[in-house]
C-alpha atoms as a PDB file:
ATOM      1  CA  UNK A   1      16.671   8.027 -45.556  1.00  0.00           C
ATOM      2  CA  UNK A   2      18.428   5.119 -43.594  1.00  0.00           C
ATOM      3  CA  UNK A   3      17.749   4.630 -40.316  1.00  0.00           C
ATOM      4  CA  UNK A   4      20.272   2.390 -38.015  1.00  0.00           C
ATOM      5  CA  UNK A   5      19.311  -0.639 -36.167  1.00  0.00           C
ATOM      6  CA  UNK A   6      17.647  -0.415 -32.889  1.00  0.00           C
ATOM      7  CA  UNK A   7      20.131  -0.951 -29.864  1.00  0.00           C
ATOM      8  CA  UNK A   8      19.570  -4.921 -29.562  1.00  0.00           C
ATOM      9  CA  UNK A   9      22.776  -4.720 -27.015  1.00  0.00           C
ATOM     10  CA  UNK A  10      20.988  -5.209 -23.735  1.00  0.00           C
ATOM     11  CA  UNK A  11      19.231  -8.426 -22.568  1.00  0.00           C
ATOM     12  CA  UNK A  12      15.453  -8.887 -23.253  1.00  0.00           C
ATOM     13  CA  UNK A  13      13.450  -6.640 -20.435  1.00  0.00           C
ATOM     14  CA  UNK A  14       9.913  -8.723 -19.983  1.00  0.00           C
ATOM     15  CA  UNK A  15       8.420  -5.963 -17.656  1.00  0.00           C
ATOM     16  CA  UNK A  16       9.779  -2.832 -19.316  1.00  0.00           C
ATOM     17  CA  UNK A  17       7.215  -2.103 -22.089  1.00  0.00           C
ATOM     18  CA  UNK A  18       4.002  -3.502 -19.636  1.00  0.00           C
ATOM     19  CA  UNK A  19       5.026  -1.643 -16.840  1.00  0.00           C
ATOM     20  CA  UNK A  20       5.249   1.364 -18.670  1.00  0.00           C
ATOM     21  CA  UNK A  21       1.679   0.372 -19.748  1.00  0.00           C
ATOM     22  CA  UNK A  22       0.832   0.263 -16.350  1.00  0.00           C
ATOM     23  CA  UNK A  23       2.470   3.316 -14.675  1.00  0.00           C
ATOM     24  CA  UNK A  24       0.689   4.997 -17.369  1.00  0.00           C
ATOM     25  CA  UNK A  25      -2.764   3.331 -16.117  1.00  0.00           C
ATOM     26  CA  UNK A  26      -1.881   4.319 -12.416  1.00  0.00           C
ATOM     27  CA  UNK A  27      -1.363   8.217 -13.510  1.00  0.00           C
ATOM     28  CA  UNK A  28      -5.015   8.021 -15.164  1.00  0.00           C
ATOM     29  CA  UNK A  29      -6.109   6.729 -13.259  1.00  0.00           C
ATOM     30  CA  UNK A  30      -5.260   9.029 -10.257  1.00  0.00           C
ATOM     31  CA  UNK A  31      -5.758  11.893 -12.352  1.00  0.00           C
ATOM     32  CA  UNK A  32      -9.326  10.608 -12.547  1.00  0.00           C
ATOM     33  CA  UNK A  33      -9.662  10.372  -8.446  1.00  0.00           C
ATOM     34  CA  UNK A  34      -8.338  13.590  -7.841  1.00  0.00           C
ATOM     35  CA  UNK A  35     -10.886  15.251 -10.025  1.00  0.00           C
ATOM     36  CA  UNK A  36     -14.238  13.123  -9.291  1.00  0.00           C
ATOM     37  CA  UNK A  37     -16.923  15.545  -7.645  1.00  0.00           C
ATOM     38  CA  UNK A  38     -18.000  13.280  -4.531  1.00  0.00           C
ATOM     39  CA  UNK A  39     -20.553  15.484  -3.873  1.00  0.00           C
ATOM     40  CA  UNK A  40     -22.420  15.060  -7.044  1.00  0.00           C
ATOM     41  CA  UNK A  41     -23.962  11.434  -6.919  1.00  0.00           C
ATOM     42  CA  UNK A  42     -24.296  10.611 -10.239  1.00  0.00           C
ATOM     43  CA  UNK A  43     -20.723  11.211 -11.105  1.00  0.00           C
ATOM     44  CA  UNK A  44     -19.087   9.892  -8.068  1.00  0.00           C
ATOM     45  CA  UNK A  45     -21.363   6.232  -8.414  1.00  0.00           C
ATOM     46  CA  UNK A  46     -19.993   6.911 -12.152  1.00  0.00           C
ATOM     47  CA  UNK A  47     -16.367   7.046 -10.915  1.00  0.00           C
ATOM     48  CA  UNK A  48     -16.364   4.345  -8.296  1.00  0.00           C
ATOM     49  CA  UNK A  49     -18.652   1.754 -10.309  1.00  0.00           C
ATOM     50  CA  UNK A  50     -15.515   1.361 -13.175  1.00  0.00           C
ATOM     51  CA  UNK A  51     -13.356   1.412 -10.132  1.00  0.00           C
ATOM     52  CA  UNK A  52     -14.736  -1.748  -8.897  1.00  0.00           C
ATOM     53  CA  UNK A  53     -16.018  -2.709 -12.305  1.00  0.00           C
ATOM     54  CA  UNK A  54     -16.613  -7.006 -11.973  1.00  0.00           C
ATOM     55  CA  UNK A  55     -13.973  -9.095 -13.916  1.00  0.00           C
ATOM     56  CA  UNK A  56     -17.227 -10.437 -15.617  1.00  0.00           C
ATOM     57  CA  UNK A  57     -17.677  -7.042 -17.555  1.00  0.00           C
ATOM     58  CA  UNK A  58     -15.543  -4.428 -19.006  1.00  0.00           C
ATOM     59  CA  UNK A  59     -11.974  -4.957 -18.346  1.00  0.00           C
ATOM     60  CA  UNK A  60     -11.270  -1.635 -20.839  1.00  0.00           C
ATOM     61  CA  UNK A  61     -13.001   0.118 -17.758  1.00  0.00           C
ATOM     62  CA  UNK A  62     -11.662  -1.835 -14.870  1.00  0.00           C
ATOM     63  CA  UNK A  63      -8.510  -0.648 -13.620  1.00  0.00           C
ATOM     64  CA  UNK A  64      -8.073  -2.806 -10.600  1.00  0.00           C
ATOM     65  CA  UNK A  65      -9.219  -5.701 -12.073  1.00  0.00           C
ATOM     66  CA  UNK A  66      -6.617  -5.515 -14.856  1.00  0.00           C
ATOM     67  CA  UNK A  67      -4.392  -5.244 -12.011  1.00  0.00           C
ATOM     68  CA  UNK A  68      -5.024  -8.343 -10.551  1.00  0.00           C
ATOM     69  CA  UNK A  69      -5.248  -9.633 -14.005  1.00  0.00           C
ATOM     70  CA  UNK A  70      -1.778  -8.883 -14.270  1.00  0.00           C
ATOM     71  CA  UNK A  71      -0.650 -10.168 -11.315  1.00  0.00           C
ATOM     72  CA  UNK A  72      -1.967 -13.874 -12.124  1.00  0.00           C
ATOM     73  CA  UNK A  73      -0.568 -13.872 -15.355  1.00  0.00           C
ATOM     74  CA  UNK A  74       2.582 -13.042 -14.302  1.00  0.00           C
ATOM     75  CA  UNK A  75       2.660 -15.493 -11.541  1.00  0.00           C
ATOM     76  CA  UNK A  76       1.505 -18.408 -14.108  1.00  0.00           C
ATOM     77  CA  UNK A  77       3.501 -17.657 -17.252  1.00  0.00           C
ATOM     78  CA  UNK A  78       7.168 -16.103 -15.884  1.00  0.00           C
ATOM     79  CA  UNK A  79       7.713 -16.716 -11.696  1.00  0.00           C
ATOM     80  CA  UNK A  80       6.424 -20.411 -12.082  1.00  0.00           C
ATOM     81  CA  UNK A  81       9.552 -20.915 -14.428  1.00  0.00           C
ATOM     82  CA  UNK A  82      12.006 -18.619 -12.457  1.00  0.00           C
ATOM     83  CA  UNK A  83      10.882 -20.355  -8.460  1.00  0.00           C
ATOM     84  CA  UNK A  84      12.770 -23.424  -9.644  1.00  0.00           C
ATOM     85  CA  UNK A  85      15.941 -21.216  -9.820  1.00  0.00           C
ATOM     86  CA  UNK A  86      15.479 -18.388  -7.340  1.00  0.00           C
ATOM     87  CA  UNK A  87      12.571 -19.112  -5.016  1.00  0.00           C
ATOM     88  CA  UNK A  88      13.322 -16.405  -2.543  1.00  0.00           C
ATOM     89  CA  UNK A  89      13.359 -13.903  -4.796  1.00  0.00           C
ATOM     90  CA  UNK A  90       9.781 -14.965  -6.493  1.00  0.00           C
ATOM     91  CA  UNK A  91       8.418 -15.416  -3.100  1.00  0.00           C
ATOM     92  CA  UNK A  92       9.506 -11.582  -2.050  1.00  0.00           C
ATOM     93  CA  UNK A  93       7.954 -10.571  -5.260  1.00  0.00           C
ATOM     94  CA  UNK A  94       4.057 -13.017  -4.794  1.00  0.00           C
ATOM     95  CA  UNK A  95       4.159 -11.122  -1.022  1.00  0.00           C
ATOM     96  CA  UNK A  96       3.827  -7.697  -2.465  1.00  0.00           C
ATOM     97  CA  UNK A  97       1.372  -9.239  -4.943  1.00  0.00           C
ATOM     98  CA  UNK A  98      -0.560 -10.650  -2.002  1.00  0.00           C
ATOM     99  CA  UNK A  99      -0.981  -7.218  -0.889  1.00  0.00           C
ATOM    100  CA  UNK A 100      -1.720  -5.669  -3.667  1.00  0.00           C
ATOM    101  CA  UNK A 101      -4.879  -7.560  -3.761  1.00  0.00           C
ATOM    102  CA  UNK A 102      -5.435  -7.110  -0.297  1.00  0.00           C
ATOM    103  CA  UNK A 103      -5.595  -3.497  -0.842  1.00  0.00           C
ATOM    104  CA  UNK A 104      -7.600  -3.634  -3.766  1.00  0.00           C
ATOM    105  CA  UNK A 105     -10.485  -5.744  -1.780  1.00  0.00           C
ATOM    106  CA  UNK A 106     -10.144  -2.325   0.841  1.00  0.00           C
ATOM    107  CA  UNK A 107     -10.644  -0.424  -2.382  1.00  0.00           C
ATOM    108  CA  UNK A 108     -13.366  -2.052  -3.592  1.00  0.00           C
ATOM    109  CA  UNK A 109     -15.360  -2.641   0.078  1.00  0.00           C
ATOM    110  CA  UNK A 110     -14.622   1.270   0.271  1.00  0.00           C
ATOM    111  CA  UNK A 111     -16.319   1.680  -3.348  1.00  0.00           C
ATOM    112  CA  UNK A 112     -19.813   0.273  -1.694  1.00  0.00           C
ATOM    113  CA  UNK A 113     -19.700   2.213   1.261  1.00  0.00           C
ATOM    114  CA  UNK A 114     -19.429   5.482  -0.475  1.00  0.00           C
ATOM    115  CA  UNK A 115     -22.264   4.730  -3.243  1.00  0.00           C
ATOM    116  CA  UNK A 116     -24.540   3.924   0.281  1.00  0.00           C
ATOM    117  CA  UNK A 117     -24.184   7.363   1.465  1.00  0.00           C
ATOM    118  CA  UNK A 118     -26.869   9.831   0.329  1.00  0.00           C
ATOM    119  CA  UNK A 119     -25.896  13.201   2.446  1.00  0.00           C
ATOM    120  CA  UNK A 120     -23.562  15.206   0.413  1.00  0.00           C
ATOM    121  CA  UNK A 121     -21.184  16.176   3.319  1.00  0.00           C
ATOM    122  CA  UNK A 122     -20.843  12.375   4.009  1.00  0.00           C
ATOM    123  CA  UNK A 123     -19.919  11.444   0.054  1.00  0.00           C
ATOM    124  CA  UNK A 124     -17.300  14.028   0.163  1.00  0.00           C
ATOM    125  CA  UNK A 125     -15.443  12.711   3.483  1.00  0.00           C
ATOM    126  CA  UNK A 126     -15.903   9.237   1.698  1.00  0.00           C
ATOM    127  CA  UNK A 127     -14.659  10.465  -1.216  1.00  0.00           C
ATOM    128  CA  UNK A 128     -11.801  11.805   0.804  1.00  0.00           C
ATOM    129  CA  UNK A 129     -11.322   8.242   1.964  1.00  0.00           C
ATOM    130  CA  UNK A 130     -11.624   6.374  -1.484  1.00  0.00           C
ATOM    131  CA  UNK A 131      -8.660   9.168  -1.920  1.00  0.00           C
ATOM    132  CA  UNK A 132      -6.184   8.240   0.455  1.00  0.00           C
ATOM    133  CA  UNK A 133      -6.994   4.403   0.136  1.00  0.00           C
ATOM    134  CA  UNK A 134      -5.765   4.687  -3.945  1.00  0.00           C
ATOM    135  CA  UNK A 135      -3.690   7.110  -3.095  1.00  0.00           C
ATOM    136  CA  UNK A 136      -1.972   4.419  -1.183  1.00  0.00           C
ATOM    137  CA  UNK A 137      -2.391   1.753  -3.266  1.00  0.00           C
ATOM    138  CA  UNK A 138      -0.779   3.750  -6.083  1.00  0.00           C
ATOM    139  CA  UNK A 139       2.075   4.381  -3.684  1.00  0.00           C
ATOM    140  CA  UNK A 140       2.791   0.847  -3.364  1.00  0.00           C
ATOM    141  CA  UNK A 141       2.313  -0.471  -6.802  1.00  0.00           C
ATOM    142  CA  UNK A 142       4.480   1.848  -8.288  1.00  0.00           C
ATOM    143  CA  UNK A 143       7.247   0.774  -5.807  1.00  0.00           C
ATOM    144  CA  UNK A 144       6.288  -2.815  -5.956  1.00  0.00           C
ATOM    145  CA  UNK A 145       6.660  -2.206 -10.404  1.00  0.00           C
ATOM    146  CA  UNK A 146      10.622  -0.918  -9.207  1.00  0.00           C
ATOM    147  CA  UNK A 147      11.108  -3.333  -6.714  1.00  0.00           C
ATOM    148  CA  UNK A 148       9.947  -6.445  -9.288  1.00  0.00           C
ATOM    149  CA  UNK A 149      12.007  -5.130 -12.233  1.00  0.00           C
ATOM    150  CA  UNK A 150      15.012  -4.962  -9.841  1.00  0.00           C
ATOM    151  CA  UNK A 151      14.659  -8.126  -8.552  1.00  0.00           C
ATOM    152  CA  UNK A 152      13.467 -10.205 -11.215  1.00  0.00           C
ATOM    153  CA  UNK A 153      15.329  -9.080 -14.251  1.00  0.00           C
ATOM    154  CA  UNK A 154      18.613  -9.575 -13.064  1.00  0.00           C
ATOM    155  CA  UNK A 155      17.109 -13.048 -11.932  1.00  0.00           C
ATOM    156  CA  UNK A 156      15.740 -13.974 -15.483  1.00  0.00           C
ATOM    157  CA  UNK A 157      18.504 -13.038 -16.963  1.00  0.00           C
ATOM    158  CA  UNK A 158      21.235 -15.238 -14.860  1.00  0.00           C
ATOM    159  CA  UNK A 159      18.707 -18.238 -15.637  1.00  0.00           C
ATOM    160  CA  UNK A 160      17.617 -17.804 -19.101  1.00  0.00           C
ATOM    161  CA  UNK A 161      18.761 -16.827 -22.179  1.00  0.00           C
ATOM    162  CA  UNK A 162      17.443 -14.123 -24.622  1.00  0.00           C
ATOM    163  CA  UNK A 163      15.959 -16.564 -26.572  1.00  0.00           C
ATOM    164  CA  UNK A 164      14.036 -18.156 -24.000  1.00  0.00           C
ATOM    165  CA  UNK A 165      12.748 -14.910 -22.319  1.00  0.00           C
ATOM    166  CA  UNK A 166      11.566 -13.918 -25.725  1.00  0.00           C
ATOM    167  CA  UNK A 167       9.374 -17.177 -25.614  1.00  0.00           C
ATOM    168  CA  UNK A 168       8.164 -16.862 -22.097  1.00  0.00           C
ATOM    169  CA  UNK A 169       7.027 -13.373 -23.649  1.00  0.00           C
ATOM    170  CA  UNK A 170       5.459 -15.293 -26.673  1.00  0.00           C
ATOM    171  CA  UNK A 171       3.786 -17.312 -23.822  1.00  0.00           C
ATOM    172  CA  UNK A 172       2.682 -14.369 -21.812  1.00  0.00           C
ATOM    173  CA  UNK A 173       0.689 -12.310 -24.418  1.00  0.00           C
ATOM    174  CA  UNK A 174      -0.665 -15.305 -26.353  1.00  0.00           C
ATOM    175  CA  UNK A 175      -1.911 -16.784 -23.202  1.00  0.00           C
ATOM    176  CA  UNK A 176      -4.421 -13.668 -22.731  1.00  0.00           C
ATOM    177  CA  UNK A 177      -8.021 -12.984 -24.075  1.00  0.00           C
ATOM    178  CA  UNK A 178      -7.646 -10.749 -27.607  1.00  0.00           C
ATOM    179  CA  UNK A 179      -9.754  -8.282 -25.387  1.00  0.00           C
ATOM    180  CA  UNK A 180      -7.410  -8.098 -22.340  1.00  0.00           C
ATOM    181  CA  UNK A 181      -4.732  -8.254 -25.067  1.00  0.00           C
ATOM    182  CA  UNK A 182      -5.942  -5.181 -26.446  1.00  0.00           C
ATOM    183  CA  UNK A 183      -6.769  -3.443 -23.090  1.00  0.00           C
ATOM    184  CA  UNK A 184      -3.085  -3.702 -22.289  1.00  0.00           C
ATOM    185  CA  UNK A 185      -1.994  -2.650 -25.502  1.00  0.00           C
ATOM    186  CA  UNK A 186      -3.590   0.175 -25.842  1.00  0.00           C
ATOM    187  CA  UNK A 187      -2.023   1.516 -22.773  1.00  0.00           C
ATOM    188  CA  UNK A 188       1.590   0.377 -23.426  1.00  0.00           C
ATOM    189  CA  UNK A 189       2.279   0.856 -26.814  1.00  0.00           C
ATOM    190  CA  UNK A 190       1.684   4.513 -26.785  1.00  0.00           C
ATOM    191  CA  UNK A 191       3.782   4.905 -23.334  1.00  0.00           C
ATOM    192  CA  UNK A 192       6.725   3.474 -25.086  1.00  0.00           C
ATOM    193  CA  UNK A 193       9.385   5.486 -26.328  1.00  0.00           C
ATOM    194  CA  UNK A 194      10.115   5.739 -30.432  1.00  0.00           C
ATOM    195  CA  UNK A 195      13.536   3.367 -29.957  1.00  0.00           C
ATOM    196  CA  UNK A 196      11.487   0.901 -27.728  1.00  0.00           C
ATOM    197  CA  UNK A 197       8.908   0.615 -30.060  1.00  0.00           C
ATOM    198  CA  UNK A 198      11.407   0.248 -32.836  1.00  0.00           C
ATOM    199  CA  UNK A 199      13.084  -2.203 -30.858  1.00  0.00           C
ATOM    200  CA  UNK A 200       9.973  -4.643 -29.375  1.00  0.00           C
ATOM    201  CA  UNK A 201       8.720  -4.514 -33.124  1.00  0.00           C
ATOM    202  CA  UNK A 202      11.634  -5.688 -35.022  1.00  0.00           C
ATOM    203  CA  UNK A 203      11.819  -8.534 -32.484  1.00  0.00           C
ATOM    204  CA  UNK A 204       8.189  -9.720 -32.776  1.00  0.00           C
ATOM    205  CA  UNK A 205       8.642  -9.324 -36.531  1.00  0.00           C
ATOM    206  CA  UNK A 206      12.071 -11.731 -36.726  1.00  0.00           C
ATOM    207  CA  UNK A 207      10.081 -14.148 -34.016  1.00  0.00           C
ATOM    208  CA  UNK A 208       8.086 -17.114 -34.322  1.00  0.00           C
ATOM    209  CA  UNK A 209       4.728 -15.939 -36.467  1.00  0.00           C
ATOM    210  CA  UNK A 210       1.862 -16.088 -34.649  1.00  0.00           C
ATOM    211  CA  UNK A 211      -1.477 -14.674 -35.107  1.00  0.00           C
ATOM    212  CA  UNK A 212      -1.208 -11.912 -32.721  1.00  0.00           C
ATOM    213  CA  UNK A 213       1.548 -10.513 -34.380  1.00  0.00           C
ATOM    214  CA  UNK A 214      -0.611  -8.532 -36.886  1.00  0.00           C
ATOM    215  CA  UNK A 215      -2.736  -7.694 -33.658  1.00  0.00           C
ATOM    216  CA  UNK A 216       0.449  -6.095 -32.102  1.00  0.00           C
ATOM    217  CA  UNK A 217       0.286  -3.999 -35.669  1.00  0.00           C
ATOM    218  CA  UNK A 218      -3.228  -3.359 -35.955  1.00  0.00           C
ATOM    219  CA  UNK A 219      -3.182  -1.874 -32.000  1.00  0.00           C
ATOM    220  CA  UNK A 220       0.106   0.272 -32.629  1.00  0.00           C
ATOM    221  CA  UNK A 221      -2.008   1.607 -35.726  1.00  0.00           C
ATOM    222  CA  UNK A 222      -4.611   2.701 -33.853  1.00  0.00           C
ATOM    223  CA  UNK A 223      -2.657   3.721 -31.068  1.00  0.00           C
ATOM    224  CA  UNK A 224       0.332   5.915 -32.171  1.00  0.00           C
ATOM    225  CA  UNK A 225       0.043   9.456 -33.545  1.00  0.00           C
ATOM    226  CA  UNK A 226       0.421   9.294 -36.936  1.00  0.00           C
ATOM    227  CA  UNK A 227       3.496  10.757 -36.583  1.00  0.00           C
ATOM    228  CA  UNK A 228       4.738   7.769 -34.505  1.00  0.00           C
ATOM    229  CA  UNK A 229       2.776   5.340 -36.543  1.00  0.00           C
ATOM    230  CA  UNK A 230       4.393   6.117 -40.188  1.00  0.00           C
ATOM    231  CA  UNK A 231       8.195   6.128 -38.281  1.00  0.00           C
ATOM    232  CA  UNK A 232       7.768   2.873 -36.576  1.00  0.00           C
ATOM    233  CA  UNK A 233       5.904   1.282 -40.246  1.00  0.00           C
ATOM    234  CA  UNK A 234       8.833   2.451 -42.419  1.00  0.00           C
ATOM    235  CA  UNK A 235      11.575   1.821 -39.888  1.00  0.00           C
ATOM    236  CA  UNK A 236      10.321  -1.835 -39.259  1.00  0.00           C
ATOM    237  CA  UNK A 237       8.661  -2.263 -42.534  1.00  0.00           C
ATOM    238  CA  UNK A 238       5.133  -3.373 -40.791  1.00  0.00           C
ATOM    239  CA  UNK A 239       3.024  -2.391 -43.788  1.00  0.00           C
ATOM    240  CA  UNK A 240      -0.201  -1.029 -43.874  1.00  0.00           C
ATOM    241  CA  UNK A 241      -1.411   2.494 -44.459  1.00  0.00           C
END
């Protein structure tokens, strides 16, 4: 059976499928908060150890560092090209990414003072802290994620064309570690819908090849139901099992 093309009639998005990624993250990972016993010690150092997890280590289990990881990446490989053209609106956008880490620091300062405590009613009212602090933070990034797609997309697209979006993109994802690469992926490929998928994937195909391209396929592979996996393959003709 035929499928038609994917809808290629609106302008390359740069932030849609990786901030779908993260929202995803940010619901884990609040899920996870919500749910940590602070009163048991082993599992609340557990909890707030990969919340503060060092760059150095782990980034799979390091969900604040990945989101300062993001924020640098996007400041180097997209807003240094767009502050030629629209400096205000880049500068609105590095404020709230100032912040962010700002908070994060809060986070993580919080993280140590919580694994000091040793009396179980004192954990929990920490734990109650560590709570409202991400709580917050959450808050924030999710409106900062809005607030940067509304400001910046528009922007890109009044400066650059499709084509050279799709190469800052290029830019972006090559520019990364394969194991931050793969971190990311595996949180936004599966938070994509079917048509997006179809869509992003018939791009990379027709693009430039690279080397990462068959990491792109590998990742959806091993990300995707099956279901999800087999419609994308035969819809984009990706290959593979």
């Amino acid at each position: 059976m035929s499928h038609p093309p994917p809808n290629m009639t609106e302008r390359e998005n740069l932030f849609r499928p990786i901030h779908k990624g993260i929202r995803s993250m940010l619901y884990d990972l609040g899920n996870q908060l919500q749910t940590t016993n602070f009163a048991d010690v082993n599992e609340s150092n557990q909890f707030a150890t990969r919340l503060k997890h060092d760059l150095g280590s782990s980034l799979s289990n390091c969900m604040l560092c990945l989101l300062s990881a993001h924020a640098s990446h996007e400041e180097r490989d997209i807003f240094s090209q767009l502050r030629p053209h629209d400096p205000k609106v880049v500068e609105v956008v590095m404020q709230e990414h100032a912040e962010v880490i700002r908070r994060i620091g809060g986070i993580s300062r919080t993280c140590d003072q919580v694994m000091a405590l040793s009396a179980p009613t004192e954990r929990v009212e920490g734990g109650n802290r560590l709570n409202k602090e991400v709580n917050d933070l959450l808050a924030f990034y999710l409106a900062h994620l809005n607030n940067e797609e509304a400001l910046l997309v528009p922007a890109l697209w009044r400066w650059f064309t499709d084509k050279q979006l799709r190469a800052m993109r290029t830019m972006f994802y090559a520019s990364l570690p394969l194991p931050l690469f793969e971190t990311w992926m595996r949180w936004t490929l599966p938070s994509l819908n079917q048509e997006e998928l179809v869509a992003l994937f018939t791009d990379l195909k027709a693009g430039p090849e690279t080397a990462r391209f068959s990491d792109w396929v590998r990742l959806a592979h091993e990300t995707l139901s099956v279901e999800r996996w087999t419609g994308l393959r035969d819809r984009v003709g990706l290959g593979g099992p």
